[in-house]
PDB file of N, CA and C in Angstrom:
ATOM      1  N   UNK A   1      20.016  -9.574  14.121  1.00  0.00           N
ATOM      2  CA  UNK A   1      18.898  -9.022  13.409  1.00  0.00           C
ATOM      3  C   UNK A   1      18.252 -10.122  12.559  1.00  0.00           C
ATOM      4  N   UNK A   2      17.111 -10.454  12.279  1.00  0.00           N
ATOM      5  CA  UNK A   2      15.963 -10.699  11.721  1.00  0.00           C
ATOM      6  C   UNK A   2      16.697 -10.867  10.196  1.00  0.00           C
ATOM      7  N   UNK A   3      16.482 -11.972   9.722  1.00  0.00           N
ATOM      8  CA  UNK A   3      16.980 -12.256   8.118  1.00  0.00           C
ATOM      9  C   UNK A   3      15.379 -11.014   7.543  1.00  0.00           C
ATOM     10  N   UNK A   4      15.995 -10.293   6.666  1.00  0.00           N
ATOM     11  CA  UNK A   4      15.007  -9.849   5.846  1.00  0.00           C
ATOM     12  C   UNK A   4      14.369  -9.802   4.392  1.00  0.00           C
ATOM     13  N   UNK A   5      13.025  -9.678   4.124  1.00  0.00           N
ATOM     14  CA  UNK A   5      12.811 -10.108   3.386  1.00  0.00           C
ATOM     15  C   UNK A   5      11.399  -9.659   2.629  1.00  0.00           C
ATOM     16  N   UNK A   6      11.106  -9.212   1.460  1.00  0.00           N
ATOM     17  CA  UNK A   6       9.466  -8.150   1.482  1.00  0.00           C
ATOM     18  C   UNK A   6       8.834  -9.130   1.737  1.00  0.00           C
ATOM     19  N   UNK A   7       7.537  -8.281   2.198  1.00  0.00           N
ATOM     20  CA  UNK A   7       6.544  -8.954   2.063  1.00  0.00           C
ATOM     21  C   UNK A   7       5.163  -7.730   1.974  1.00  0.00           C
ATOM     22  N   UNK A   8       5.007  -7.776   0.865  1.00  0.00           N
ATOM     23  CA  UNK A   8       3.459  -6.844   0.399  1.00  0.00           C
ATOM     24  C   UNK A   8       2.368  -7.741   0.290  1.00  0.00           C
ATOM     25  N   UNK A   9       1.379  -7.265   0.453  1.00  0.00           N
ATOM     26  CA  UNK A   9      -0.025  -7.656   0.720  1.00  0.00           C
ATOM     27  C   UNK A   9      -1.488  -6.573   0.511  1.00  0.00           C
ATOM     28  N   UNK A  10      -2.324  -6.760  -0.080  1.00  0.00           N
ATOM     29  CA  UNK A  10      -3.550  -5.844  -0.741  1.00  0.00           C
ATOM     30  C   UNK A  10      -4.576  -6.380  -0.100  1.00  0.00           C
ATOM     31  N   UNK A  11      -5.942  -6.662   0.529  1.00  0.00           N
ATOM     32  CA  UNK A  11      -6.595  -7.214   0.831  1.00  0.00           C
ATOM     33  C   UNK A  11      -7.968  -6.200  -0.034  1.00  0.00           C
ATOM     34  N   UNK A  12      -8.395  -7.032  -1.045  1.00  0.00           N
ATOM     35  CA  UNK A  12      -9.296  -6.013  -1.839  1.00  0.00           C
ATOM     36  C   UNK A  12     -10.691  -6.718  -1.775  1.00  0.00           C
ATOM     37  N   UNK A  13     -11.388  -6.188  -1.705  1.00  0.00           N
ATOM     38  CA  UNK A  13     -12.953  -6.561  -1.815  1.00  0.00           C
ATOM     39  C   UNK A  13     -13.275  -7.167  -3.039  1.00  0.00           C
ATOM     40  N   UNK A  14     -14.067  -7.678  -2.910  1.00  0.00           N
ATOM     41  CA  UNK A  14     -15.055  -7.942  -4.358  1.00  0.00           C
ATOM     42  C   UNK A  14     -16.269  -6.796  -4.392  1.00  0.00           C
ATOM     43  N   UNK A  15     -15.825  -5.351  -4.630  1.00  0.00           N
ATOM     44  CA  UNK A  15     -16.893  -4.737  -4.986  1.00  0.00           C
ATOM     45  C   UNK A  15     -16.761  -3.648  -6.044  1.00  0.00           C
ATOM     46  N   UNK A  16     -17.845  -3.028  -6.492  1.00  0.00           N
ATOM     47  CA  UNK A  16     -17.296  -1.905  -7.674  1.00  0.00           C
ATOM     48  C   UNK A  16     -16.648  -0.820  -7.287  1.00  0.00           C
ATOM     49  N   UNK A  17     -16.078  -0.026  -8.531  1.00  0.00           N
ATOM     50  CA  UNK A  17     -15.292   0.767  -8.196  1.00  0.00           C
ATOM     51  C   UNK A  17     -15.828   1.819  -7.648  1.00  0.00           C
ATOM     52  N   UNK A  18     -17.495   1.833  -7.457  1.00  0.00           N
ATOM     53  CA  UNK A  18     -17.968   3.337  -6.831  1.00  0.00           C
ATOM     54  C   UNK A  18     -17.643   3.264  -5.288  1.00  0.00           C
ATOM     55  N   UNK A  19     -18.078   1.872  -4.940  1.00  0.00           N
ATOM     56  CA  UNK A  19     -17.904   0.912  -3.368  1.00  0.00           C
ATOM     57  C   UNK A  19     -16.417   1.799  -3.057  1.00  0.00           C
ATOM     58  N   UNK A  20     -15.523   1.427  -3.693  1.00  0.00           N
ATOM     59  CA  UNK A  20     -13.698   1.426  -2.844  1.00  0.00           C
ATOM     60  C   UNK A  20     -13.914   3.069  -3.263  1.00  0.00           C
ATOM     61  N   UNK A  21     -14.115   3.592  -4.634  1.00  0.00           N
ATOM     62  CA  UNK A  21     -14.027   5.558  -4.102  1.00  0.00           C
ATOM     63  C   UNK A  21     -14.864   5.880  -3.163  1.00  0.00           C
ATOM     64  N   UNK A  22     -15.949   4.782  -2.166  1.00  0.00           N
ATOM     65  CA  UNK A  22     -16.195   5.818  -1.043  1.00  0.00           C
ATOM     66  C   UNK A  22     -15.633   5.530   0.030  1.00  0.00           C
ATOM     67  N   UNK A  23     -14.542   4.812   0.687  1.00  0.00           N
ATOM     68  CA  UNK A  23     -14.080   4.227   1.404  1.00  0.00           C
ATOM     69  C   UNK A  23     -12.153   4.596   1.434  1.00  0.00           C
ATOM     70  N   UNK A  24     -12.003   4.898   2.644  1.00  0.00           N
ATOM     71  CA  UNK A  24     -10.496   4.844   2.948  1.00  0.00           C
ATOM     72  C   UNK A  24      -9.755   3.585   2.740  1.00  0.00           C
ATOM     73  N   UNK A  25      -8.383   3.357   2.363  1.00  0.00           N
ATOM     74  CA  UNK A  25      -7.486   2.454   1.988  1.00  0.00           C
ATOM     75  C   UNK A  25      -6.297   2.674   3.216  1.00  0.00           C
ATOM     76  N   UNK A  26      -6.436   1.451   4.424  1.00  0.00           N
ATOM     77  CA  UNK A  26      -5.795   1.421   5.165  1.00  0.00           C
ATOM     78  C   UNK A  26      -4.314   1.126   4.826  1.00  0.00           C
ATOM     79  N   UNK A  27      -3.127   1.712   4.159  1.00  0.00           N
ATOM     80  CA  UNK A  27      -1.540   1.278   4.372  1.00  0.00           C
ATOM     81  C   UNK A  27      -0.433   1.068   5.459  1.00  0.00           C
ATOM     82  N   UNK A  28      -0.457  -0.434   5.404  1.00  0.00           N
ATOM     83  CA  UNK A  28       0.636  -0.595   6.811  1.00  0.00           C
ATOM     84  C   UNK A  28       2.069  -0.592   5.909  1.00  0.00           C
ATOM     85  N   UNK A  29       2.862  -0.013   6.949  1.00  0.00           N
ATOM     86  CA  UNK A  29       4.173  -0.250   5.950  1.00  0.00           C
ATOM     87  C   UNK A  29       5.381  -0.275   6.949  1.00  0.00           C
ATOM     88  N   UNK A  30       6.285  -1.028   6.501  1.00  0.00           N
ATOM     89  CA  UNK A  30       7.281  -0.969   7.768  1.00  0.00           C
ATOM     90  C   UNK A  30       8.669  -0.775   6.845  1.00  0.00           C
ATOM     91  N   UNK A  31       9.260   0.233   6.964  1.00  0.00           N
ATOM     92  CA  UNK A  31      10.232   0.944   6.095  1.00  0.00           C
ATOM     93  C   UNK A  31      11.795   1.419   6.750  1.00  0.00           C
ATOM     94  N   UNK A  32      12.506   0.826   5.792  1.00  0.00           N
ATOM     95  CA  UNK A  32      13.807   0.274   6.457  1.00  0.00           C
ATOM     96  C   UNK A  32      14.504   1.768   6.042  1.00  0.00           C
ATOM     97  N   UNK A  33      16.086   2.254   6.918  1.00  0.00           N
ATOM     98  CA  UNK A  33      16.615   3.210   6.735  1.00  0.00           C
ATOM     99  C   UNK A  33      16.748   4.410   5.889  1.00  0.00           C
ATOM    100  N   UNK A  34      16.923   3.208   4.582  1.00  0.00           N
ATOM    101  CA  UNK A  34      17.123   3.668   3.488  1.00  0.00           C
ATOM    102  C   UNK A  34      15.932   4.445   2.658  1.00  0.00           C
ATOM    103  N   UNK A  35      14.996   4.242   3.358  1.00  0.00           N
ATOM    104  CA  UNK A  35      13.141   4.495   2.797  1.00  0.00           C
ATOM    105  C   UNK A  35      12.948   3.205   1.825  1.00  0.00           C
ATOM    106  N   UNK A  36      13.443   1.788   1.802  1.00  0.00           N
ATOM    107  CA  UNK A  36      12.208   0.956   1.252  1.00  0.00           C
ATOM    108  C   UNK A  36      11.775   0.468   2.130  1.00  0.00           C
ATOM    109  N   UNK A  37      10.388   0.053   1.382  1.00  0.00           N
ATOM    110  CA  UNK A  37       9.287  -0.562   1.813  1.00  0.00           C
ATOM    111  C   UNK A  37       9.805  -2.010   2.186  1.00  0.00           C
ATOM    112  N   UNK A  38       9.476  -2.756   3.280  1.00  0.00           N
ATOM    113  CA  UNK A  38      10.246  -3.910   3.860  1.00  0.00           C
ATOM    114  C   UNK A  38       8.452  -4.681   3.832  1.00  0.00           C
ATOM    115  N   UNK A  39       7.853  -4.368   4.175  1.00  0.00           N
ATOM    116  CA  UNK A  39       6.242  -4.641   4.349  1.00  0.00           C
ATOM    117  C   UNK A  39       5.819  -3.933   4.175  1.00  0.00           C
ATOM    118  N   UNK A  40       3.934  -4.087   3.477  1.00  0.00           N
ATOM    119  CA  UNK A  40       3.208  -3.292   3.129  1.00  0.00           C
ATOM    120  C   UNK A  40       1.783  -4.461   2.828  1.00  0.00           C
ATOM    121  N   UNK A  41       0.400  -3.737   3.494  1.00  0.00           N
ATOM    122  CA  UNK A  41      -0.697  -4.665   3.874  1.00  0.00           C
ATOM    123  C   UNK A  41      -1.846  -3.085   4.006  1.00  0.00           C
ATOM    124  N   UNK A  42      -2.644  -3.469   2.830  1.00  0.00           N
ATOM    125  CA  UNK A  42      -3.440  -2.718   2.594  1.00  0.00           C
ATOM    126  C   UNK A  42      -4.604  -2.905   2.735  1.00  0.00           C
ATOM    127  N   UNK A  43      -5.770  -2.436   3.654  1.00  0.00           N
ATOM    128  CA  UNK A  43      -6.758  -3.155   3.638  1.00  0.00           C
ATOM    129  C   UNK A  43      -8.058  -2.194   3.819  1.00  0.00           C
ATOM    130  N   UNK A  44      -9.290  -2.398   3.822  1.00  0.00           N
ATOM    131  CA  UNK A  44     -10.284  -1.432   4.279  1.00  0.00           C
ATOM    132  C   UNK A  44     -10.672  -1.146   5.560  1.00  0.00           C
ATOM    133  N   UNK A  45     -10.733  -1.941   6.364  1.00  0.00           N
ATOM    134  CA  UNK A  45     -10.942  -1.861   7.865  1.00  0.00           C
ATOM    135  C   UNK A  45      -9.816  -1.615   8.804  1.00  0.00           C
ATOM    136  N   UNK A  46     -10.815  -0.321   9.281  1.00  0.00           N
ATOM    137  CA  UNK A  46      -9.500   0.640   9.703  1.00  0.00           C
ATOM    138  C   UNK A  46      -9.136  -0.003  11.361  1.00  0.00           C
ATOM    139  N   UNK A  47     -10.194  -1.364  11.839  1.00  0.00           N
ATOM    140  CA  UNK A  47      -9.658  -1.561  13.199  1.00  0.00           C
ATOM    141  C   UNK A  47      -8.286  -2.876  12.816  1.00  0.00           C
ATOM    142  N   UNK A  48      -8.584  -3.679  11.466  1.00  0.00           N
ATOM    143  CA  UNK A  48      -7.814  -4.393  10.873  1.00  0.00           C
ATOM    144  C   UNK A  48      -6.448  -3.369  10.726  1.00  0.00           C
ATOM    145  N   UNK A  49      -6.454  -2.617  10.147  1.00  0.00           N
ATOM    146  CA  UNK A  49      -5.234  -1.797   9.710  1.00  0.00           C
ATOM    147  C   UNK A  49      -4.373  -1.182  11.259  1.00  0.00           C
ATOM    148  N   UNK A  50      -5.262  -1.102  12.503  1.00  0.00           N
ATOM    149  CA  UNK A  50      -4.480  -0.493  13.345  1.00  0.00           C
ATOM    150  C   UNK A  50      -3.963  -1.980  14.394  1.00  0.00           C
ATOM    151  N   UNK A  51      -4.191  -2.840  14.128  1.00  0.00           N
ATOM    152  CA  UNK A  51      -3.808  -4.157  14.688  1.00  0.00           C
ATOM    153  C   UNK A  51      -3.046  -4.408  14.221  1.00  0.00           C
ATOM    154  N   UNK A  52      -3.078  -4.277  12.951  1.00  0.00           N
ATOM    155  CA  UNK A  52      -1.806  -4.829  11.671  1.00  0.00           C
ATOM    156  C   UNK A  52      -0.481  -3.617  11.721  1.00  0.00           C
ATOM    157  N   UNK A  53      -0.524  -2.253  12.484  1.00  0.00           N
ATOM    158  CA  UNK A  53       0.307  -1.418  12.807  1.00  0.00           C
ATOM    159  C   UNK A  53       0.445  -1.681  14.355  1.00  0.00           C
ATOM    160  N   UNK A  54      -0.298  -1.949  14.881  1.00  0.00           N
ATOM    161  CA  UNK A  54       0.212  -2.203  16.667  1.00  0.00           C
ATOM    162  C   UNK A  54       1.068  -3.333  16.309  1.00  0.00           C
ATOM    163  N   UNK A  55       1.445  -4.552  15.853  1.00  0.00           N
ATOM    164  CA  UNK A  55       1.956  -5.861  15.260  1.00  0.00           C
ATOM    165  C   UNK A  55       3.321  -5.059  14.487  1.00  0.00           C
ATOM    166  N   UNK A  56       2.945  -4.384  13.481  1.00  0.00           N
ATOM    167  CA  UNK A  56       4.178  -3.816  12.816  1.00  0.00           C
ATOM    168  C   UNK A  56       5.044  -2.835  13.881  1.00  0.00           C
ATOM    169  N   UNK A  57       4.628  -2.590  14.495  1.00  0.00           N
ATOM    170  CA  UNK A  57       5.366  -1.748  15.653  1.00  0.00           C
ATOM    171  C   UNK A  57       6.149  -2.594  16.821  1.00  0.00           C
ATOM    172  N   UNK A  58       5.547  -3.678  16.918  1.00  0.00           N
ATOM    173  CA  UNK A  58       5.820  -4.714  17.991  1.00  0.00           C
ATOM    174  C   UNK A  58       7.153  -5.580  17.427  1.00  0.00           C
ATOM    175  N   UNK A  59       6.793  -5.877  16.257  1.00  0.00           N
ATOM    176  CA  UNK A  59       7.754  -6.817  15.337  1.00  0.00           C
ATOM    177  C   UNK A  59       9.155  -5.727  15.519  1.00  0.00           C
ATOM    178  N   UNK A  60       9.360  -4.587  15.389  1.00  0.00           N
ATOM    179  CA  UNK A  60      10.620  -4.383  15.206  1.00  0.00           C
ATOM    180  C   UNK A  60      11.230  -4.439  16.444  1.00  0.00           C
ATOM    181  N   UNK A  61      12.481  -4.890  16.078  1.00  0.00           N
ATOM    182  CA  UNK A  61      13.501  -5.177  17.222  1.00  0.00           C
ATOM    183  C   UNK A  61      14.376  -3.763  17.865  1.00  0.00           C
ATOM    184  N   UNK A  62      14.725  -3.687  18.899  1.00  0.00           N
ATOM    185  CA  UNK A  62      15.427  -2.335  19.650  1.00  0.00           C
ATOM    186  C   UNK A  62      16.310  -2.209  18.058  1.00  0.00           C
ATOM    187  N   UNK A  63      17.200  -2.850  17.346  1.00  0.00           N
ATOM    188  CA  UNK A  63      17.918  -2.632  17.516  1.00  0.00           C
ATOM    189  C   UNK A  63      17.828  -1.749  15.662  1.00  0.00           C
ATOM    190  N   UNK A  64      16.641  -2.775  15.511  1.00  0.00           N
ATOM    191  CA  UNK A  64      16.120  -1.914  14.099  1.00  0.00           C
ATOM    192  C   UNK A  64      15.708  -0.767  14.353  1.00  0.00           C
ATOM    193  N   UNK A  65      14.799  -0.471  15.031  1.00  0.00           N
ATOM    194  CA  UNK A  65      14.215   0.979  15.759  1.00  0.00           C
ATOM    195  C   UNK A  65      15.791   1.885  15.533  1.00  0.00           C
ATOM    196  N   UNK A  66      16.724   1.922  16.699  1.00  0.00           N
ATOM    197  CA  UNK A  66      17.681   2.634  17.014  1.00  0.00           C
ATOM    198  C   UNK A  66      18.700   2.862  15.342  1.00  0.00           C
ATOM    199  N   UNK A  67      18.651   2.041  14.240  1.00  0.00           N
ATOM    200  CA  UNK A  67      19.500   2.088  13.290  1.00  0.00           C
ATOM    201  C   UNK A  67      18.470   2.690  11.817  1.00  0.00           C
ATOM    202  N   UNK A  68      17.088   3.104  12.519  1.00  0.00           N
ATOM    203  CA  UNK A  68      16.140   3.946  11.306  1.00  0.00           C
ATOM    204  C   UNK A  68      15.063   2.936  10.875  1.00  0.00           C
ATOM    205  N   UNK A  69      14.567   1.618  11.426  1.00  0.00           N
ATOM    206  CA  UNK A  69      13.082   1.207  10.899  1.00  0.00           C
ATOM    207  C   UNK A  69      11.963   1.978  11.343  1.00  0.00           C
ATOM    208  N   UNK A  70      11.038   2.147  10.641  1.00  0.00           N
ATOM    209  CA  UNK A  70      10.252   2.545  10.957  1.00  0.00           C
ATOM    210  C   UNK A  70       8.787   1.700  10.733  1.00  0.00           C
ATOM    211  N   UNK A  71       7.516   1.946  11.533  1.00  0.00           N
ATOM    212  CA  UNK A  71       6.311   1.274  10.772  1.00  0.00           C
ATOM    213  C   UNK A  71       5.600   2.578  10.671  1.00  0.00           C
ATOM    214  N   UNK A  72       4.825   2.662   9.556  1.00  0.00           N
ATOM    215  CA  UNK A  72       3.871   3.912   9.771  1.00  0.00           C
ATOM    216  C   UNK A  72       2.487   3.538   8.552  1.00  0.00           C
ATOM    217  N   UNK A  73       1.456   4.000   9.160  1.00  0.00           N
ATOM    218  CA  UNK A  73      -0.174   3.476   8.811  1.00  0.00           C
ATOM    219  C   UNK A  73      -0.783   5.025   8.151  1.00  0.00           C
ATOM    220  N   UNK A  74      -0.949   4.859   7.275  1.00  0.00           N
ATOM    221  CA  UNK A  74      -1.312   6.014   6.250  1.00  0.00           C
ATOM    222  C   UNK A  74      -2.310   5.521   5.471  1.00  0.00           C
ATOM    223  N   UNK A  75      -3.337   6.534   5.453  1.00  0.00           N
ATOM    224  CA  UNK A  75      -4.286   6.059   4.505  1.00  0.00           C
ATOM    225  C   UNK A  75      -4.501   6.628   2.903  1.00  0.00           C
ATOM    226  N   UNK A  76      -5.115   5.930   1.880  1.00  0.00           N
ATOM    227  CA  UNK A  76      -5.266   6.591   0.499  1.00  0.00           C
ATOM    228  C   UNK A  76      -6.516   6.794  -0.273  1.00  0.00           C
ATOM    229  N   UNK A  77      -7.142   6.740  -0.842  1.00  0.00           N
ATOM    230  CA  UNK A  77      -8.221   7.075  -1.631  1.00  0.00           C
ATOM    231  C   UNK A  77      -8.768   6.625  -2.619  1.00  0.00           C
ATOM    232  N   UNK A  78      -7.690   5.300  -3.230  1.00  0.00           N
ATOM    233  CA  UNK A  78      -7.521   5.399  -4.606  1.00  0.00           C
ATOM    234  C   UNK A  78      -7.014   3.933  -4.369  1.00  0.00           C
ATOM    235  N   UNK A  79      -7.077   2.557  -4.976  1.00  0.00           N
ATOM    236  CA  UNK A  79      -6.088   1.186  -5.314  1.00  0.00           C
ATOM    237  C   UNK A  79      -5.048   1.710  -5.968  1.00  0.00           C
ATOM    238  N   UNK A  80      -4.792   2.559  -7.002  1.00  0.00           N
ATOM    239  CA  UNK A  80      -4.302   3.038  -7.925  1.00  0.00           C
ATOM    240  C   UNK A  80      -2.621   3.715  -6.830  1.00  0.00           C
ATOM    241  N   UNK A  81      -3.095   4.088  -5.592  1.00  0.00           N
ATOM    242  CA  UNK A  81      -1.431   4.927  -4.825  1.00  0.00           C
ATOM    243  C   UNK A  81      -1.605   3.907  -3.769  1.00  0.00           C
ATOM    244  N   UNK A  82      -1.797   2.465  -3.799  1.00  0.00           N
ATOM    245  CA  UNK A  82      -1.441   1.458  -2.864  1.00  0.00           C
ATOM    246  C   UNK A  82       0.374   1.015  -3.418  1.00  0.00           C
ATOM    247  N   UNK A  83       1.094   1.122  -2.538  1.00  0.00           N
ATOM    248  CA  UNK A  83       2.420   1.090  -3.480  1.00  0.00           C
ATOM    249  C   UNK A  83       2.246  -0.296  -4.965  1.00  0.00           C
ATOM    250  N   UNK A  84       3.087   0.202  -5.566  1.00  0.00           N
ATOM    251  CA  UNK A  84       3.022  -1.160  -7.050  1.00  0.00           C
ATOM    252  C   UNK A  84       3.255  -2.826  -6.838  1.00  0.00           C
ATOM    253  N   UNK A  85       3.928  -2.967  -6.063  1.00  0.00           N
ATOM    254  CA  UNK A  85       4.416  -4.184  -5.798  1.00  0.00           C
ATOM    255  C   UNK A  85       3.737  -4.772  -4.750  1.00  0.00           C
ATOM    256  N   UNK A  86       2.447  -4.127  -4.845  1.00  0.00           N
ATOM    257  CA  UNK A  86       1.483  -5.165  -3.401  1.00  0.00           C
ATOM    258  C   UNK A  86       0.718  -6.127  -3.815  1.00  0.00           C
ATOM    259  N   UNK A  87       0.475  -6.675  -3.820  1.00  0.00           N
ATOM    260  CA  UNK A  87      -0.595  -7.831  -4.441  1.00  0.00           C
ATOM    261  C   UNK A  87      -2.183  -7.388  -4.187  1.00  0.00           C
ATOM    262  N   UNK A  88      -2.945  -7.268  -5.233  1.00  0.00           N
ATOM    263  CA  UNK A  88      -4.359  -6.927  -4.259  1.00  0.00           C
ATOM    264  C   UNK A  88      -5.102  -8.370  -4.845  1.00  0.00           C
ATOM    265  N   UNK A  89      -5.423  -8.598  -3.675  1.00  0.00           N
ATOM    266  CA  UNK A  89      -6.735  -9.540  -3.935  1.00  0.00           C
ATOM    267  C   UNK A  89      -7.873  -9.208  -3.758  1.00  0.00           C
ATOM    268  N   UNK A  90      -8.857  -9.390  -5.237  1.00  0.00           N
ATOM    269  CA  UNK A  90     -10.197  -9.159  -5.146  1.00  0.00           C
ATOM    270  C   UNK A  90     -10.753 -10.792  -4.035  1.00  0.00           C
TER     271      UNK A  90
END
């Protein structure tokens, strides 16, 4: 198995806050047995976000799959419920 290791990521615009409340918040997340977050890559573009989940799906190995990893792409509403520990860059 794969040495592991987080890695979070925010990809934030430079725009106001009326801009991001009208717009979906793409969350990739790839989440280990236990339910933490192992990766997490948040972004606005939802064809970006499903590349970045076809990739998170690809990356796991049989053997993570079979012992409970999971990747799953959920969207939010808000910067504010992007998990805490992501980095956002304006």
């Amino acid at each position: 198995m794969r040495s592991q290791s987080l890695s979070i990521l925010a990809v934030r615009p430079n725009c106001t806050n009326s801009y991001l409340s009208d717009h979906m918040i793409w969350i990739n997340e790839q989440i280990d047995p236990s339910g933490i977050i192992y990766s997490c890559i948040a972004c606005l573009d939802e064809s970006q976000a499903q590349a970045c989940y076809q990739s998170f799906q690809d990356n796991l190995t049989d053997e993570q799959r079979q012992s409970g990893w999971v990747a799953r792409l959920r969207t939010v509403k808000s910067w504010d419920e992007v998990p805490v520990n992501a980095l956002k860059l304006n």
